[in-house]
N, C-alpha and C. Protein backbone atom coordinates (compact mmCIF):
# COMPACT_ATOMS: atom_id res chain seq x y z
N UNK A 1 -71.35 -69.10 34.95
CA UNK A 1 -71.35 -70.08 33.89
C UNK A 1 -70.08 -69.87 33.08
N UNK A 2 -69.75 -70.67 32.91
CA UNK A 2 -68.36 -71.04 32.40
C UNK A 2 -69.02 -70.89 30.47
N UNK A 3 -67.83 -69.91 29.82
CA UNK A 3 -68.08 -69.67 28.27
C UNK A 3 -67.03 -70.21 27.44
N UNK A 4 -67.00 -70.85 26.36
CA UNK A 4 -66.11 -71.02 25.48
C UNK A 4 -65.86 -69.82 24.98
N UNK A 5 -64.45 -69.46 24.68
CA UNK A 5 -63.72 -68.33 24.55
C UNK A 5 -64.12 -68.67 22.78
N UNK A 6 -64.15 -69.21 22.24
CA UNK A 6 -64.75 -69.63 20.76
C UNK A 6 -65.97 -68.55 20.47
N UNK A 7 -67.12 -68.93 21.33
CA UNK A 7 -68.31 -68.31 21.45
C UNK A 7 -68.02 -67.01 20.74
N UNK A 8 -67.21 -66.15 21.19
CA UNK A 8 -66.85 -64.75 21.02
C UNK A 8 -66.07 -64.35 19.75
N UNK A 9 -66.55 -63.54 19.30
CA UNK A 9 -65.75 -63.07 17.86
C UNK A 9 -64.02 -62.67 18.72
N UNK A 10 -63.10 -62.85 18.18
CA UNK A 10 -61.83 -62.36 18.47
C UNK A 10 -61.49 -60.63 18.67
N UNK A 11 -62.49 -59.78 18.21
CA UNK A 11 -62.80 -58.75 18.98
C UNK A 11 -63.04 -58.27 20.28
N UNK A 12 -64.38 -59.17 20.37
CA UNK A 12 -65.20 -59.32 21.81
C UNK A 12 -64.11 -59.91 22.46
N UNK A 13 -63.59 -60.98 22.48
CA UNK A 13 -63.08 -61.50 23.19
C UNK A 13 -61.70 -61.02 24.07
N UNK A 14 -60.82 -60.18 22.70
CA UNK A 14 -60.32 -58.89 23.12
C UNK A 14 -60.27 -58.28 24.04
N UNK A 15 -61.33 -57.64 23.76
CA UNK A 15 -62.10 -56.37 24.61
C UNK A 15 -62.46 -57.07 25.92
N UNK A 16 -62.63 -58.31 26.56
CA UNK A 16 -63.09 -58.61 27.63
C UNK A 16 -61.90 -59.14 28.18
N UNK A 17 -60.95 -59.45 27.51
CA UNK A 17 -59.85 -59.56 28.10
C UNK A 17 -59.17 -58.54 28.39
N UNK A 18 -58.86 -57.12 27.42
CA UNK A 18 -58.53 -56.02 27.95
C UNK A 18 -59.19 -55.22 29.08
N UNK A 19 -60.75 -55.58 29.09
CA UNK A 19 -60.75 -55.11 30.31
C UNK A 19 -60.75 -55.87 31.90
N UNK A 20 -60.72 -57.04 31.76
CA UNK A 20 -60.11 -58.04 32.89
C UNK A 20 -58.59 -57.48 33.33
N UNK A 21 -57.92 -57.09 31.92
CA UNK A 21 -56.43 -57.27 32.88
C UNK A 21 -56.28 -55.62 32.97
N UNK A 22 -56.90 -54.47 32.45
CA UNK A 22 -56.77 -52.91 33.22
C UNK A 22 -57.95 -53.00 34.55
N UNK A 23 -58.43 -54.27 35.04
CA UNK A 23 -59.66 -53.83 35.73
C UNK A 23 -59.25 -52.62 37.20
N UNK A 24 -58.14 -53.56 37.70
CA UNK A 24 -57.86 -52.78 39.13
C UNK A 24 -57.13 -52.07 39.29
N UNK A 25 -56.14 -51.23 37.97
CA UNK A 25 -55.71 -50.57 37.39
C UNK A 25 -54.58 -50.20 38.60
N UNK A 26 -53.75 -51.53 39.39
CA UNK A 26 -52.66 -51.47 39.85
C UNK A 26 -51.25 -52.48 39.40
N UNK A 27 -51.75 -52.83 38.28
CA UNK A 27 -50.46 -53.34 37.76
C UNK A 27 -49.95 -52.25 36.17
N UNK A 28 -48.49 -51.80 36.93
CA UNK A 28 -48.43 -50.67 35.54
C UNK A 28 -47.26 -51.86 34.34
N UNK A 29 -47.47 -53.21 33.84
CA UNK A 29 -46.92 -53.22 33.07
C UNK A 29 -47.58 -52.94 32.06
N UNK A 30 -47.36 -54.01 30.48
CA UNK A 30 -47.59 -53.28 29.52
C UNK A 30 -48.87 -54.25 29.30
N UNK A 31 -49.82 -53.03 28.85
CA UNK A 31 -51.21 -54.15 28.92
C UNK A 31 -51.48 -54.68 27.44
N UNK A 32 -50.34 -54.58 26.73
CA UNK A 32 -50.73 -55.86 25.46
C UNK A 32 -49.89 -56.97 25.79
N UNK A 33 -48.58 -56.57 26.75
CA UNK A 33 -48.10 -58.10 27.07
C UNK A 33 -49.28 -59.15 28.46
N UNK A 34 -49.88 -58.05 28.97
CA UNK A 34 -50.34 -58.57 29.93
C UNK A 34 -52.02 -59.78 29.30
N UNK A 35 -51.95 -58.48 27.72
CA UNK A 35 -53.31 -59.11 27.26
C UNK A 35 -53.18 -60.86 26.36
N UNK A 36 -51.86 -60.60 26.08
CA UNK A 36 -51.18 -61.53 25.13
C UNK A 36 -50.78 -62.74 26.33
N UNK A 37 -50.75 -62.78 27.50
CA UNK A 37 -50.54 -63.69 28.57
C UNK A 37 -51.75 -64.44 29.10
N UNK A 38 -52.89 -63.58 28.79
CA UNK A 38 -54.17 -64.34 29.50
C UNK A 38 -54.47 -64.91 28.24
N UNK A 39 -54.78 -64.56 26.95
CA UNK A 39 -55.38 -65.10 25.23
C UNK A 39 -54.39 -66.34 25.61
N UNK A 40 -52.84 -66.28 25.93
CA UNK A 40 -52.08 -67.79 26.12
C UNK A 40 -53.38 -68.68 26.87
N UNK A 41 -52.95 -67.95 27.91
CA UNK A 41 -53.94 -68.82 29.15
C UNK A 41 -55.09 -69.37 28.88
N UNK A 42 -55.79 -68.88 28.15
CA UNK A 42 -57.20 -69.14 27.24
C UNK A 42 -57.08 -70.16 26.55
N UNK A 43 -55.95 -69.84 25.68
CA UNK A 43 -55.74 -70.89 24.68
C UNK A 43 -55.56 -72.70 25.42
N UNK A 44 -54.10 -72.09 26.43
CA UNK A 44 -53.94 -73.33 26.85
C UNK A 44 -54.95 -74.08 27.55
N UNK A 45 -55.89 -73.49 27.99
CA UNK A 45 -57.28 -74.22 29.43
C UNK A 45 -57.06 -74.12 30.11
N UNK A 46 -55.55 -73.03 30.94
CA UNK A 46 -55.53 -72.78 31.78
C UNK A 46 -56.37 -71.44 32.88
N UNK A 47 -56.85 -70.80 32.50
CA UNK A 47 -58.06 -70.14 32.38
C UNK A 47 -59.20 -69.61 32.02
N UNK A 48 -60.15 -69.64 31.94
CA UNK A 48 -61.17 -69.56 31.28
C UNK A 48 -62.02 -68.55 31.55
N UNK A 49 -63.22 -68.09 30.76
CA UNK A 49 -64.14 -66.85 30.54
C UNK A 49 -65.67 -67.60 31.55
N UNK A 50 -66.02 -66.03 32.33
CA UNK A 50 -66.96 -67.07 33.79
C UNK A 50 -67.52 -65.82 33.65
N UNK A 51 -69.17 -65.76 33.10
CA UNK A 51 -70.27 -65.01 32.81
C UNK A 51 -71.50 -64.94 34.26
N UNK A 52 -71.55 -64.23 35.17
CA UNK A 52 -72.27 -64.44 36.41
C UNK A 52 -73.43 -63.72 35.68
N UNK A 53 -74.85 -64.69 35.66
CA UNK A 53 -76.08 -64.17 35.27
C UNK A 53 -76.65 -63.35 36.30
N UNK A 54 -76.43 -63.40 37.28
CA UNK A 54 -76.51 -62.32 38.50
C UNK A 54 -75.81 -60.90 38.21
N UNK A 55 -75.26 -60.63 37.84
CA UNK A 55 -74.25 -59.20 37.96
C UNK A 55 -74.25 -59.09 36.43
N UNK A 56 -74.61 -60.00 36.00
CA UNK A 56 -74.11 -59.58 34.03
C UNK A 56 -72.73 -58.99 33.96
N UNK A 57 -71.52 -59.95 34.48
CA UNK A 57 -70.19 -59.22 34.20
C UNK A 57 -69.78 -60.47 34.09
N UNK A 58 -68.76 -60.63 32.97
CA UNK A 58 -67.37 -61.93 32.72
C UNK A 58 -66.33 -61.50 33.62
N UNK A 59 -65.62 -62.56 33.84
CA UNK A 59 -64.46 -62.28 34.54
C UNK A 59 -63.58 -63.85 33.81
N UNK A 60 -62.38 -63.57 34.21
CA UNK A 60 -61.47 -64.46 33.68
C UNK A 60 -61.04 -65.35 35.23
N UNK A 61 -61.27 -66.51 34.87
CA UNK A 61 -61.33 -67.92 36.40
C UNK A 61 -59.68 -68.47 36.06
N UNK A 62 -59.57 -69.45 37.33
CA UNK A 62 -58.10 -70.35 37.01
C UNK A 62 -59.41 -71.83 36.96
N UNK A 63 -59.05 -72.45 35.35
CA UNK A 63 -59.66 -73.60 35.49
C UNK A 63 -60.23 -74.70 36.81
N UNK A 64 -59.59 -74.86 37.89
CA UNK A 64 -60.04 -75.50 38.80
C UNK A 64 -60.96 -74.77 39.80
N UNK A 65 -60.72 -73.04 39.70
CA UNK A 65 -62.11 -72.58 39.90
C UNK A 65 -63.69 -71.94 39.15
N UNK A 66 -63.25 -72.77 37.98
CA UNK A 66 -64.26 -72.97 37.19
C UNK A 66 -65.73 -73.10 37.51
N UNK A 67 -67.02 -73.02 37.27
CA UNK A 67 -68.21 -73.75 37.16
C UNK A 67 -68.55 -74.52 36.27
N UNK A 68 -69.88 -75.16 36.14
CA UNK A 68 -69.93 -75.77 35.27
C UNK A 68 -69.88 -75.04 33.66
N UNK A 69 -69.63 -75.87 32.79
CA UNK A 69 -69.56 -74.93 31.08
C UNK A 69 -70.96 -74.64 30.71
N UNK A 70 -70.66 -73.36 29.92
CA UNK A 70 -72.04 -73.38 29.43
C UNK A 70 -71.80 -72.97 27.58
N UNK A 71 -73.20 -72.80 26.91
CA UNK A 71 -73.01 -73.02 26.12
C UNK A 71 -73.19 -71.49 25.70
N UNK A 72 -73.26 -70.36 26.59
CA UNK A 72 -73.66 -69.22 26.49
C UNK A 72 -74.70 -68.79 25.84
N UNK A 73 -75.52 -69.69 26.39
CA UNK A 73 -77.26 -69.20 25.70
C UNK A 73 -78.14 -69.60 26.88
N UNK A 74 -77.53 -68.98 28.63
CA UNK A 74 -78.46 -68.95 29.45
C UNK A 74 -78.19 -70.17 30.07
């Protein structure tokens, strides 16, 4: 299910982006430019926050592989 990045206090939202971009912990640049590149991406709609009620984990999508939106209440 697809989340509005709104939904999330700017903390949370943070934090789920910092750990999206250290996840596979093979890219050594710098992970506040890397974090400051996806919050762009967010911003622009070019990617978005994707909550699997199966696994209970977010991950960060490229808009056209999106699902449907949700309103993050299930």
């Amino acid at each position: 299910m697809r989340i509005r990045p709104t939904l999330l206090s700017p903390t949370a939202l943070r934090a789920v982006v910092e750990e999206f971009v250290t996840r596979d912990g093979t890219d050594h640049s710098s992970v506040e430019r890397r974090i400051a590149t996806v919050m762009r991406q967010l911003d622009a709609g070019v990617v978005n926050l994707h909550y699997d009620d199966t696994t209970e984990t977010c991950t960060i999508v490229a808009m056209e592989q999106n699902p449907p939106l949700g309103d993050g209440h299930g």
